[in-house]
N, C-alpha and C. Protein backbone atom coordinates (compact mmCIF):
# COMPACT_ATOMS: atom_id res chain seq x y z
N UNK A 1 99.92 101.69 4.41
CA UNK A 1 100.96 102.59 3.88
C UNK A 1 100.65 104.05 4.27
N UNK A 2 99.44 104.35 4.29
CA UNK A 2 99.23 105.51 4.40
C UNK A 2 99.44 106.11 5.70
N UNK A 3 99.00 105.03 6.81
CA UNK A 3 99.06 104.92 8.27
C UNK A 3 100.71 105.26 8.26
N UNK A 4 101.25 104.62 7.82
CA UNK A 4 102.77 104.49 8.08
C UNK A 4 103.53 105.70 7.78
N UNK A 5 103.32 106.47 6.84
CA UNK A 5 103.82 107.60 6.38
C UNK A 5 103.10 108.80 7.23
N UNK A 6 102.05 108.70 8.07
CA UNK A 6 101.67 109.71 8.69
C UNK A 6 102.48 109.42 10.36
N UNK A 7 102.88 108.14 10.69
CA UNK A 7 103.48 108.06 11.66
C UNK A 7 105.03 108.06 11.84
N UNK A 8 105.42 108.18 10.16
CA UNK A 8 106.90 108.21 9.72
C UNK A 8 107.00 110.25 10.25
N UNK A 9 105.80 110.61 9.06
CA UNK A 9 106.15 112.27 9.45
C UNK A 9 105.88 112.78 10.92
N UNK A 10 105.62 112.46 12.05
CA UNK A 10 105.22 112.75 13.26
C UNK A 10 106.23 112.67 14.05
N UNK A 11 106.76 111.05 13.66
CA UNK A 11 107.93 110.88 14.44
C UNK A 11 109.12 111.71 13.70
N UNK A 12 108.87 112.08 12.96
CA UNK A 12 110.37 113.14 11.92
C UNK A 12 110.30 114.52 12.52
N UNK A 13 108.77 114.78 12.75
CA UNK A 13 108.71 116.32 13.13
C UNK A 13 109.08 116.91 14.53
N UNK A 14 108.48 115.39 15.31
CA UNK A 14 108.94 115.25 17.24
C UNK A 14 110.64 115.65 17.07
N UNK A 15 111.47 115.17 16.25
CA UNK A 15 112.71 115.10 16.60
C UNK A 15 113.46 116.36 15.50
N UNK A 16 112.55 117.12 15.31
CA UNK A 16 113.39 118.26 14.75
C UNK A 16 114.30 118.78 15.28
N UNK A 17 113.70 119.49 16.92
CA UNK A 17 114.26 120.14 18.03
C UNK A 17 115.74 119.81 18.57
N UNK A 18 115.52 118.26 18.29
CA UNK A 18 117.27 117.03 18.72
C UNK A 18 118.06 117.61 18.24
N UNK A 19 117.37 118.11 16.49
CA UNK A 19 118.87 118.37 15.25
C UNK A 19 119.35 119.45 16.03
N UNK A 20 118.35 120.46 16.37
CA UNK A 20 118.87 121.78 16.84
C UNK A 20 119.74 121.60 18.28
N UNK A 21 119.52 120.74 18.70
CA UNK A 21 120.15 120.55 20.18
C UNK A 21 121.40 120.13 20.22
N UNK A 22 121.67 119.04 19.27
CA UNK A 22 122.72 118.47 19.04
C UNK A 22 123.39 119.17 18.08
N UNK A 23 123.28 119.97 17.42
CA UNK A 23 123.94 121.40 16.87
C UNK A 23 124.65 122.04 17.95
N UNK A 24 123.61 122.49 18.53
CA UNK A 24 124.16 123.56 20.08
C UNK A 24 125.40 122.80 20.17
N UNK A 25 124.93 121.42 20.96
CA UNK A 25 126.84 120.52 21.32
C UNK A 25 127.82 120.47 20.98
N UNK A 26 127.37 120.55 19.25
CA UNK A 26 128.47 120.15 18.92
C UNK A 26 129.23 122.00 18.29
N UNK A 27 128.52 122.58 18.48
CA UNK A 27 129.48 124.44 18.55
C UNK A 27 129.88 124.50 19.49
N UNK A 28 129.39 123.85 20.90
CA UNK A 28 130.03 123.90 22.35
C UNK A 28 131.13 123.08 22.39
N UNK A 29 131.16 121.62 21.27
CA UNK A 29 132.11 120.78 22.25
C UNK A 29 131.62 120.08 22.76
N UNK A 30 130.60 119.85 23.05
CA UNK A 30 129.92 118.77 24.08
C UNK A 30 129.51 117.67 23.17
N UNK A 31 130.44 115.88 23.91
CA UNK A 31 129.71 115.44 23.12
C UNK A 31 128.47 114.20 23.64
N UNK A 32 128.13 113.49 23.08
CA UNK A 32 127.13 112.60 23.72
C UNK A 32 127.55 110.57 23.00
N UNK A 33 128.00 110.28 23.69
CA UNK A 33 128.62 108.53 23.11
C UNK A 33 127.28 107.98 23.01
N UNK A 34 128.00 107.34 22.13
CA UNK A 34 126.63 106.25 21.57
C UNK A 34 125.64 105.82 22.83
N UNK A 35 126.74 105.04 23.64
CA UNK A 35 125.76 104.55 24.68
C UNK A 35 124.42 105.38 25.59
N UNK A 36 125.00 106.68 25.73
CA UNK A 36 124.53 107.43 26.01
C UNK A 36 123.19 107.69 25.23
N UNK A 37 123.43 108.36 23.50
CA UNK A 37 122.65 108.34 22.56
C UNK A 37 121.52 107.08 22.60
N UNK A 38 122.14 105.78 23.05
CA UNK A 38 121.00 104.86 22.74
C UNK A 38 120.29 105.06 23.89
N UNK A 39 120.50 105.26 25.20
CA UNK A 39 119.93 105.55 26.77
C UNK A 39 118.60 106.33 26.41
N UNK A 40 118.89 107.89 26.10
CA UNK A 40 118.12 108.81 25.17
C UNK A 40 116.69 108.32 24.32
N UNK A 41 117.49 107.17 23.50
CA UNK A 41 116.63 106.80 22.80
C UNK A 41 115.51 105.94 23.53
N UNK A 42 115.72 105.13 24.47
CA UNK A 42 115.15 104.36 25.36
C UNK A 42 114.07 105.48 25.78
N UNK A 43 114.54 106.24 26.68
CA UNK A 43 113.46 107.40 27.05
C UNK A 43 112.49 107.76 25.98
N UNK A 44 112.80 108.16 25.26
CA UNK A 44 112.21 108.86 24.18
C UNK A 44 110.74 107.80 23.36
N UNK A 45 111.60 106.47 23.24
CA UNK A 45 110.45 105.57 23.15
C UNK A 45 109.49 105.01 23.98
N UNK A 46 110.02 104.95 25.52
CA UNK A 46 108.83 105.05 26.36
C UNK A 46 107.92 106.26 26.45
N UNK A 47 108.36 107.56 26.38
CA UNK A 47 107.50 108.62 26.27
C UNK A 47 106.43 108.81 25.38
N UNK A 48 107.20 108.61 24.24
CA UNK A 48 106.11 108.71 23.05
C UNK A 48 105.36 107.22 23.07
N UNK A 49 105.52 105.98 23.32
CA UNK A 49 104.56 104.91 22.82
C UNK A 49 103.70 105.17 24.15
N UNK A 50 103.95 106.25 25.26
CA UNK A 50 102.91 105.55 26.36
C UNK A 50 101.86 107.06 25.75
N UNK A 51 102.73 108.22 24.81
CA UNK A 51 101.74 109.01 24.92
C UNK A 51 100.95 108.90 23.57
N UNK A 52 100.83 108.24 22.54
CA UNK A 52 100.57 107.88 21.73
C UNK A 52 99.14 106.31 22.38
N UNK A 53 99.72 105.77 22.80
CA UNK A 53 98.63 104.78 23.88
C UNK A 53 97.68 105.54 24.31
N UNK A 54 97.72 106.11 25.18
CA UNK A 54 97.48 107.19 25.94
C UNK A 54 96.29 107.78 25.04
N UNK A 55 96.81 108.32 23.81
CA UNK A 55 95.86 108.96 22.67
C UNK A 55 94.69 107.50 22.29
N UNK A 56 95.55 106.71 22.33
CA UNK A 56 94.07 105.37 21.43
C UNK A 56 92.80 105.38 22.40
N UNK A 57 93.70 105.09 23.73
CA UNK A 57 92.53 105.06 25.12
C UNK A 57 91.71 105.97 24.66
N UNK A 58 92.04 107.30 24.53
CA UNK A 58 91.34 109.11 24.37
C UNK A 58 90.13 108.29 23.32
N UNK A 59 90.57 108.37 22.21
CA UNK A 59 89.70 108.29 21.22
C UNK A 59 88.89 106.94 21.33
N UNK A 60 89.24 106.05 22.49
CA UNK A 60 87.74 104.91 22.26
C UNK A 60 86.89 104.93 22.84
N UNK A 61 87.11 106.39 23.90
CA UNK A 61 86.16 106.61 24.93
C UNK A 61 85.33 107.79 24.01
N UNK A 62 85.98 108.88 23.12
CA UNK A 62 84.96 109.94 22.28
C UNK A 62 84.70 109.14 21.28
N UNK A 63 83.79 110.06 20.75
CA UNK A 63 83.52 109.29 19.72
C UNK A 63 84.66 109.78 18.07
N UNK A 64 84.48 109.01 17.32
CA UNK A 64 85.75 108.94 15.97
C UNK A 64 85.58 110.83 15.47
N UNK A 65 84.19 111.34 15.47
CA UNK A 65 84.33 112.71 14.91
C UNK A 65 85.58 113.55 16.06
N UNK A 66 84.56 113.47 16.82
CA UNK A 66 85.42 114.46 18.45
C UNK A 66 86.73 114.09 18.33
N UNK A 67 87.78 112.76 18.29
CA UNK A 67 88.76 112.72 18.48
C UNK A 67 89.56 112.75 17.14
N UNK A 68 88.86 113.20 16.07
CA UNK A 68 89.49 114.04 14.72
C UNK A 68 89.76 115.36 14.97
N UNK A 69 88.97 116.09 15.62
CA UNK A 69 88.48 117.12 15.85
C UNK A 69 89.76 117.80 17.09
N UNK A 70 90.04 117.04 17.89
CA UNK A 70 91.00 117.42 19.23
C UNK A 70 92.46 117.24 18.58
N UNK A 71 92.31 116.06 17.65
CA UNK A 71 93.77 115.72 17.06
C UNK A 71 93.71 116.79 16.54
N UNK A 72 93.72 117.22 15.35
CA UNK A 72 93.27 118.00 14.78
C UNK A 72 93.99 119.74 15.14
N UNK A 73 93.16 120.09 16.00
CA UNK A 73 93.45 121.26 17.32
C UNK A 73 95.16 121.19 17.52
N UNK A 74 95.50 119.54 18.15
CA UNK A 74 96.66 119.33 19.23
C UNK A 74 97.57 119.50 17.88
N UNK A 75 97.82 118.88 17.03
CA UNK A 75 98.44 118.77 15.61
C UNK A 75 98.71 120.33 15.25
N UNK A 76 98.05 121.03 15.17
CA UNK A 76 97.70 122.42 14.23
C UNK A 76 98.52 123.31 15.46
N UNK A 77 98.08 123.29 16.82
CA UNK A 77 98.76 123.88 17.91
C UNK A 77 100.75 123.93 18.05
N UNK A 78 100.36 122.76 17.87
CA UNK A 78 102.23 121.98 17.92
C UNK A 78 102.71 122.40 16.61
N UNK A 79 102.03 122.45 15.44
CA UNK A 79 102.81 122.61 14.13
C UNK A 79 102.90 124.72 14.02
N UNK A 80 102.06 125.06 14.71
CA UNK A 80 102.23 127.08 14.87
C UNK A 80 103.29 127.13 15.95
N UNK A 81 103.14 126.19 17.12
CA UNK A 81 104.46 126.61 18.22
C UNK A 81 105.73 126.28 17.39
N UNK A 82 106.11 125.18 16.56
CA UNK A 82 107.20 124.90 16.17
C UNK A 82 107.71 125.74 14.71
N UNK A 83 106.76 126.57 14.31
CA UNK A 83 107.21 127.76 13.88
C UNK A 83 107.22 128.76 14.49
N UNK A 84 106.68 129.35 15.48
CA UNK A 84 106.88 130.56 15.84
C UNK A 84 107.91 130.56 16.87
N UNK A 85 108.62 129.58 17.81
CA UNK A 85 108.90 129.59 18.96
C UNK A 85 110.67 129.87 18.62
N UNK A 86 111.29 129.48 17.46
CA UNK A 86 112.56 130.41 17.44
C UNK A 86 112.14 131.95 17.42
N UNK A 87 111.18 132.81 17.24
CA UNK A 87 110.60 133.96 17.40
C UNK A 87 110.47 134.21 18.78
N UNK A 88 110.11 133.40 19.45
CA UNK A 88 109.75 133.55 20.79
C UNK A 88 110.88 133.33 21.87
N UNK A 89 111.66 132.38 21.50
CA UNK A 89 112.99 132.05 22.19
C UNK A 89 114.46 133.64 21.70
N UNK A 90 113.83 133.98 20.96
CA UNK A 90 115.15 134.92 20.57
C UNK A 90 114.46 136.24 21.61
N UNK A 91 114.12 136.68 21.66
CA UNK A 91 113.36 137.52 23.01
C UNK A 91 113.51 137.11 24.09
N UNK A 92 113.25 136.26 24.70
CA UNK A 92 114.06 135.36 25.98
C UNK A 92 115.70 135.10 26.38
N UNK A 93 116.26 135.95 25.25
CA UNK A 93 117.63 135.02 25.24
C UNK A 93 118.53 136.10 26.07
N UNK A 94 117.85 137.72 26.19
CA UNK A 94 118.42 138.94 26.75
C UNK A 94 119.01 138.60 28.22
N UNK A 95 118.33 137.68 28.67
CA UNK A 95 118.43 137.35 30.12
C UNK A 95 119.37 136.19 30.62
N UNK A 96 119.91 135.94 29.36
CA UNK A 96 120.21 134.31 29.54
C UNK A 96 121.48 134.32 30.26
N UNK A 97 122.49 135.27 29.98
CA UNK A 97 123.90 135.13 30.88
C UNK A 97 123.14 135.21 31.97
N UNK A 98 122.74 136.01 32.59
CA UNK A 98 122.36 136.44 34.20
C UNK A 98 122.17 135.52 34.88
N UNK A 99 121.26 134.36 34.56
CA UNK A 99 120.51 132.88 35.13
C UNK A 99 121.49 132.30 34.93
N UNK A 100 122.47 132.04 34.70
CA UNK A 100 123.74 131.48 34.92
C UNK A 100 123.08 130.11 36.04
N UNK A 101 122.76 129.97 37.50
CA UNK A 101 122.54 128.90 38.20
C UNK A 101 121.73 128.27 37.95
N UNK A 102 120.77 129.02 36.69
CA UNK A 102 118.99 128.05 36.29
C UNK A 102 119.68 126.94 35.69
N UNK A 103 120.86 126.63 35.50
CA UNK A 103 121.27 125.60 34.33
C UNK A 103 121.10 124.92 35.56
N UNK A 104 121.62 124.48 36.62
CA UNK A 104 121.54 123.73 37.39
C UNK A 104 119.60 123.30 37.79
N UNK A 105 118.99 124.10 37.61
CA UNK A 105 117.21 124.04 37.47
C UNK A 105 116.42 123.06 36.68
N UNK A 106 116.04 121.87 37.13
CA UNK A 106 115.42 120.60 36.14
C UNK A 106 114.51 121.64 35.13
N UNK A 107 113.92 122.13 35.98
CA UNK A 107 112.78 122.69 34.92
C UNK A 107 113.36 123.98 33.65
N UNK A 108 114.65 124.45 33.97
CA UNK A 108 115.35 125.36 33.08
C UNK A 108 115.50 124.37 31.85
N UNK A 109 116.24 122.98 32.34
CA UNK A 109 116.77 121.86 31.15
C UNK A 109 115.84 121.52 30.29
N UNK A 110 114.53 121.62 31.17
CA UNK A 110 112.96 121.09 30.14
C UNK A 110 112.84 122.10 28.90
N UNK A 111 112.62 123.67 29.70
CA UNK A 111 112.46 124.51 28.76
C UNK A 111 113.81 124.67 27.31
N UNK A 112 115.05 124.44 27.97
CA UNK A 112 116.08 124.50 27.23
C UNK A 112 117.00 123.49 26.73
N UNK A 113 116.13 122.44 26.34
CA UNK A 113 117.81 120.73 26.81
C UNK A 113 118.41 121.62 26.21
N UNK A 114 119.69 122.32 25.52
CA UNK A 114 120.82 122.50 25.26
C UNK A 114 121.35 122.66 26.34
N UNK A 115 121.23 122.83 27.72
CA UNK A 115 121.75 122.94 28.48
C UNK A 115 121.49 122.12 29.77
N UNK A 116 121.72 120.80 28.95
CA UNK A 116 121.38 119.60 29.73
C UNK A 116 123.07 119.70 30.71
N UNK A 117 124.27 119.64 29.90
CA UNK A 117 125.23 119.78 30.19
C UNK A 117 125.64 120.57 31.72
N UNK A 118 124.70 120.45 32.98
CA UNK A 118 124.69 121.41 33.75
C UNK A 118 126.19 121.51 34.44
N UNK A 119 126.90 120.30 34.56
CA UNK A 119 128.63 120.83 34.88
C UNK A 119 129.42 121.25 34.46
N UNK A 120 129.01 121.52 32.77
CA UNK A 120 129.81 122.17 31.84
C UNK A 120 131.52 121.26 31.25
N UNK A 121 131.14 119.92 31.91
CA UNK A 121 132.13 119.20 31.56
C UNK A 121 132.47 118.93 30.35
N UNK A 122 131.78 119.08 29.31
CA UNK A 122 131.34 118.87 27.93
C UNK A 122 131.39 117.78 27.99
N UNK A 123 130.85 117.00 28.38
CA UNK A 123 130.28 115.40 28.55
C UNK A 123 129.05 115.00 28.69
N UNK A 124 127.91 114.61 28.42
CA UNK A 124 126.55 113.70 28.45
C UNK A 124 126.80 113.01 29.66
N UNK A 125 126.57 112.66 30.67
CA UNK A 125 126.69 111.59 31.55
C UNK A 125 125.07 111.05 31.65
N UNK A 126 124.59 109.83 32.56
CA UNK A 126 123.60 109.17 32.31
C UNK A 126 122.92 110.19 32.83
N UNK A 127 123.04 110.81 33.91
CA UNK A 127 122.44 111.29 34.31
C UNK A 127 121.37 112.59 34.04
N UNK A 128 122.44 113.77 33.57
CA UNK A 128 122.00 114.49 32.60
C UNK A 128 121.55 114.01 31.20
N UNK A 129 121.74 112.54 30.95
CA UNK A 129 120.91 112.04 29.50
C UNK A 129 119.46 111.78 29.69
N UNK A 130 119.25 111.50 31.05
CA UNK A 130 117.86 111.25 31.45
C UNK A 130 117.48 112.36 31.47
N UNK A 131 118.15 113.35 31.81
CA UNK A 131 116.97 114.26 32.33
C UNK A 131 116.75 115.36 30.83
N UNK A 132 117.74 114.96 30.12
CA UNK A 132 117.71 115.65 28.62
C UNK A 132 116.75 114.65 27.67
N UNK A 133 116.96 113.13 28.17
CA UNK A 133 115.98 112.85 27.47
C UNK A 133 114.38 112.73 27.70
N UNK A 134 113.66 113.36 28.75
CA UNK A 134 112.91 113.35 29.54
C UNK A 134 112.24 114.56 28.49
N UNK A 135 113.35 115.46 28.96
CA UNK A 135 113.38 117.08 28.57
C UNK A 135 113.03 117.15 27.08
N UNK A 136 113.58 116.33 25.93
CA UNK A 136 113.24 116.31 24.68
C UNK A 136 112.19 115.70 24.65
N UNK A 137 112.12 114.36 25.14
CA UNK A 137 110.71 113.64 24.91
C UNK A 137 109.25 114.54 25.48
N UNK A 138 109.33 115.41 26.13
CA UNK A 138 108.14 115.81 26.33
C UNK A 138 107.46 117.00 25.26
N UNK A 139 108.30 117.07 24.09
CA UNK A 139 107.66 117.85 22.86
C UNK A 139 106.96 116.66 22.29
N UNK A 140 107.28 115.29 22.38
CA UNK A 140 106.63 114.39 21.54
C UNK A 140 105.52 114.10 22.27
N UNK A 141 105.29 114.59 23.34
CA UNK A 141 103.99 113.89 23.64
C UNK A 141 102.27 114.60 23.36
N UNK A 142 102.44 115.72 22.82
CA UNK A 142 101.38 116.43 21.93
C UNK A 142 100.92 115.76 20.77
N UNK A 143 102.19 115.31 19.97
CA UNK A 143 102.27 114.70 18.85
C UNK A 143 101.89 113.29 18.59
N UNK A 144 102.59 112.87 19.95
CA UNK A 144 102.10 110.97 20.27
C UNK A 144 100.48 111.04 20.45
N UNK A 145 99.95 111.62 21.05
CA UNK A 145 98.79 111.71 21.81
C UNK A 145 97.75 111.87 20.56
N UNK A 146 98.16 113.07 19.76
CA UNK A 146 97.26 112.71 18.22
C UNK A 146 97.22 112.09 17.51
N UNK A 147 98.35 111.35 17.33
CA UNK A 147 98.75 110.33 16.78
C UNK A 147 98.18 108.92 17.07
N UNK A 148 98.05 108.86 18.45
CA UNK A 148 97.02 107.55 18.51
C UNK A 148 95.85 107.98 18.64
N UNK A 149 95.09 109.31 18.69
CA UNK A 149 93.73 109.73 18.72
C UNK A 149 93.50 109.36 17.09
N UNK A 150 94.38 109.63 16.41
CA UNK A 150 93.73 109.16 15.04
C UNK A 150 94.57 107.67 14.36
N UNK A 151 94.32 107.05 15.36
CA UNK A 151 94.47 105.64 14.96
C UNK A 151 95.99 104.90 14.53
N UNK A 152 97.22 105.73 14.42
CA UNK A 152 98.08 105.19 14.37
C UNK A 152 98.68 104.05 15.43
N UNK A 153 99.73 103.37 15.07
CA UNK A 153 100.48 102.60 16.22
C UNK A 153 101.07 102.73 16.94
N UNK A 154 100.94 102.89 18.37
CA UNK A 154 101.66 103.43 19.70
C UNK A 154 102.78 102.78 19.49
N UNK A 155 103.19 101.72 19.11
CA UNK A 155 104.87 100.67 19.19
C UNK A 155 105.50 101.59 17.87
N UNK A 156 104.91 101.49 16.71
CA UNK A 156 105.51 102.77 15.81
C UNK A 156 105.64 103.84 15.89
N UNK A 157 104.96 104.46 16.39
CA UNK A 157 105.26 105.80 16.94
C UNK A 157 106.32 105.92 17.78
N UNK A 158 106.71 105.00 18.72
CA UNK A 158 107.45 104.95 19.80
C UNK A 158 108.85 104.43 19.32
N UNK A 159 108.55 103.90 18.40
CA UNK A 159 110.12 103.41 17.65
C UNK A 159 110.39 104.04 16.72
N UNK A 160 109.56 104.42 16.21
CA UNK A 160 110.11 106.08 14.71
C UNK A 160 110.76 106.55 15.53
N UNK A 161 110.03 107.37 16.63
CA UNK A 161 110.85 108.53 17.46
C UNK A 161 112.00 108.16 17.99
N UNK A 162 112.45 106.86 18.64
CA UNK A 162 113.38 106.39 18.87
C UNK A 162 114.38 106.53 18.46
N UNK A 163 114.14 105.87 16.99
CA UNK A 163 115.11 105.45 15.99
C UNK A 163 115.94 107.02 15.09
N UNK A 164 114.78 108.02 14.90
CA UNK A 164 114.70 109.17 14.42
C UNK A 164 115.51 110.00 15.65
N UNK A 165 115.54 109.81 16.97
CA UNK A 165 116.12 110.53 18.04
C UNK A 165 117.41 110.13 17.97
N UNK A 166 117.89 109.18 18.00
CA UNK A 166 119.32 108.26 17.44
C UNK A 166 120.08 108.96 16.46
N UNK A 167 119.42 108.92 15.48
CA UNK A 167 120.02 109.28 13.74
C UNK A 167 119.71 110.84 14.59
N UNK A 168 118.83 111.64 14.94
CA UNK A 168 119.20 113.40 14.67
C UNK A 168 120.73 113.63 15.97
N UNK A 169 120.24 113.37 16.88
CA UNK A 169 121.64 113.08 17.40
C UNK A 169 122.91 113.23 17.22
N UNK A 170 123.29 111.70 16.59
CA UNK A 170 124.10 111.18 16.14
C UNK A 170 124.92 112.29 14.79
N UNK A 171 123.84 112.24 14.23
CA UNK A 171 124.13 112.91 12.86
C UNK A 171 124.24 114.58 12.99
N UNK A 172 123.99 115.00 14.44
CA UNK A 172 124.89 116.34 14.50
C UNK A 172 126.35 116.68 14.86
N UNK A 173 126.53 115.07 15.42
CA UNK A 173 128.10 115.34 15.08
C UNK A 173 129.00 115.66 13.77
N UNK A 174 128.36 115.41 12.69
CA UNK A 174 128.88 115.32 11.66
C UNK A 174 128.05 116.82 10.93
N UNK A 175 126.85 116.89 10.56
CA UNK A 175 126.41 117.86 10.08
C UNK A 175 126.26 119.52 10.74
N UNK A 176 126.58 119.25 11.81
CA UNK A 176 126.59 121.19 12.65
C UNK A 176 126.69 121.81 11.61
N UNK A 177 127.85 122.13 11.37
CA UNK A 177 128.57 123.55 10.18
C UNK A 177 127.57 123.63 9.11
N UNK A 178 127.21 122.76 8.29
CA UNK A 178 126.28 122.76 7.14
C UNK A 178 125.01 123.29 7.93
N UNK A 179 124.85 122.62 8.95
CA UNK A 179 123.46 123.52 9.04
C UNK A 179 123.11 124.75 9.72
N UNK A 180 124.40 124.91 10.39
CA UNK A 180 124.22 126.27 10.93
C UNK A 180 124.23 127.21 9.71
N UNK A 181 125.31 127.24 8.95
CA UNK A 181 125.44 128.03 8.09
C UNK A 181 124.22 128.35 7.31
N UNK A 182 123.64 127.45 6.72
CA UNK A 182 122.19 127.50 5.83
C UNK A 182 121.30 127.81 6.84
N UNK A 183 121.36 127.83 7.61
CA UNK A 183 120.21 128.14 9.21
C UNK A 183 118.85 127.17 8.43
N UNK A 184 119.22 125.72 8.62
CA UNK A 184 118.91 124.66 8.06
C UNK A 184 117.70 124.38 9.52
N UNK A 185 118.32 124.28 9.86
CA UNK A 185 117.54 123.64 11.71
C UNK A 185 116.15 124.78 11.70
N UNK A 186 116.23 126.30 11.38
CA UNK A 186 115.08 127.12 11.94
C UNK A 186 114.10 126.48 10.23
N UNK A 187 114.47 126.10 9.07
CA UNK A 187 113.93 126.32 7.95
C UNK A 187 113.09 124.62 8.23
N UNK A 188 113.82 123.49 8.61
CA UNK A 188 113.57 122.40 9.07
C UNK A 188 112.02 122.42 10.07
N UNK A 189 112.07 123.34 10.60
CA UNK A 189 111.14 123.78 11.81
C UNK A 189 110.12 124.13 11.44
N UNK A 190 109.91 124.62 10.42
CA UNK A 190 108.98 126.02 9.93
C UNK A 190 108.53 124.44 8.92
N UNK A 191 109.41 124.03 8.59
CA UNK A 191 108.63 122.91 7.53
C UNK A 191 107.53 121.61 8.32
N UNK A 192 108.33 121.60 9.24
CA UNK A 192 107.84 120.59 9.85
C UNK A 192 106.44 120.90 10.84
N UNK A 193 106.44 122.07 11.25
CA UNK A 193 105.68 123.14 11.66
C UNK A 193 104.36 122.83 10.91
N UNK A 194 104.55 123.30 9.49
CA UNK A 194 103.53 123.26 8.39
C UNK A 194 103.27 121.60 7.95
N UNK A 195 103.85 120.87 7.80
CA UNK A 195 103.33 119.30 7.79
C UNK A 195 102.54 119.04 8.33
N UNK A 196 102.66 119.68 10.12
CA UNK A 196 102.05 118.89 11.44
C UNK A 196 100.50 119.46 10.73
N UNK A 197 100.46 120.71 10.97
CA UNK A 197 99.56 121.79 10.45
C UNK A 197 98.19 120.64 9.61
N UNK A 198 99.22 120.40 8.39
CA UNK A 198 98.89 119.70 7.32
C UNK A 198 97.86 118.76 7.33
N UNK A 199 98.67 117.71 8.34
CA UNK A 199 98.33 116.07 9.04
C UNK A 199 96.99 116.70 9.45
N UNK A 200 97.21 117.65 10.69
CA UNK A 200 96.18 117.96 11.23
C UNK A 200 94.16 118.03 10.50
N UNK A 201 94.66 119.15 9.86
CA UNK A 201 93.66 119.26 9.10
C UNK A 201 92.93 118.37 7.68
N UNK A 202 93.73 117.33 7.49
CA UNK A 202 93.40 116.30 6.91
C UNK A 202 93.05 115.52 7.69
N UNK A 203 92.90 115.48 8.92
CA UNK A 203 91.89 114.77 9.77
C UNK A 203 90.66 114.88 9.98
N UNK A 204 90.17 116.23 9.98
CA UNK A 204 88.44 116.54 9.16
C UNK A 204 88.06 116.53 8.08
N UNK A 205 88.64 116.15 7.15
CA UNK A 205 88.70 116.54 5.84
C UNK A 205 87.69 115.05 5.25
């Protein structure tokens, strides 16, 4: 149980960023069909169960202190970026009409999926879903990676996030307005921020 609830909050915190993304869409108009949404999800669970794997390998080669110790670090790192980085992204944003062609830039979509949409069709196509879901899944892989350094399940991990990438998604079609208004998504962040934090340091403990 305990295992389970630390791999329930990991995979909740990986997919904060989705709510905010799928916000963006849905103030733009842009939307994303299920099929699409489940495509996404596919990605998202190979990313995280191979980087969560990935973490068990880590930790059977150190020994159990050291790979408390790195989780720990990676956890505490990821939970200060995911508070500070609406701080950091609003300073970046002066420039943003100008780059107008970076949308077309794989590596612009990484830094930014909201602007996975690079034809502006307001449509998801597979194509841009891969590369948005590529683009989201690679915040989870800090998180996967500690996550199996301290012993959780790479197939759970990989299917929380999944399942959790689905539902934040999905469920910004319907919730945008409520959460823009409460600026729900930056308060979501800052919480989840401090959980990771949390997890972290209850790993030396």
């Amino acid at each position: 149980m305990h295992h389970f609830l630390y791999t329930f909050f990991i995979a909740l915190t990986n997919n904060v960023d989705n709510v905010g993304v799928r916000i963006a869409y849905s103030i733009r108009g842009i939307k994303i069909g299920t099929l699409i949404n489940g495509w996404i999800s596919v990605i998202t669970f190979v990313i995280s169960t191979f980087a969560a794997f990935s973490g068990t390998m880590i930790s059977g080669v150190l020994s159990k202190q050291l790979s408390s110790v790195i989780a720990m670090l990676l956890l505490t790192a990821i939970g200060l970026w995911m508070i500070l980085e609406p701080y950091v992204r609003r300073k970046k944003n002066g420039s943003e009409e100008s780059d107008r062609e970076d949308k077309k830039n794989v590596y612009h979509v990484i830094l930014k999926p909201e602007d996975a949409d690079m034809d502006n069709s307001k449509h998801i196509d597979f194509k841009e879903a891969t590369l948005l879901g590529i683009a989201m899944s690679i915040n989870n892989v800090g998180g996967g990676l500690s996550a199996g350094m301290i012993g959780l399940s790479a197939f759970w991990v990989g299917f929380l996030s999944a399942v959790l990438s689905f539902i934040a998604l999905w469920a910004g079609n319907y919730i945008a307005e409520f959460f823009t208004r409460w600026n729900i998504t930056h308060k979501a962040a800052v919480v989840a921020g401090i959980l990771l934090i949390a997890i972290g340091i209850e790993q030396i403990m």
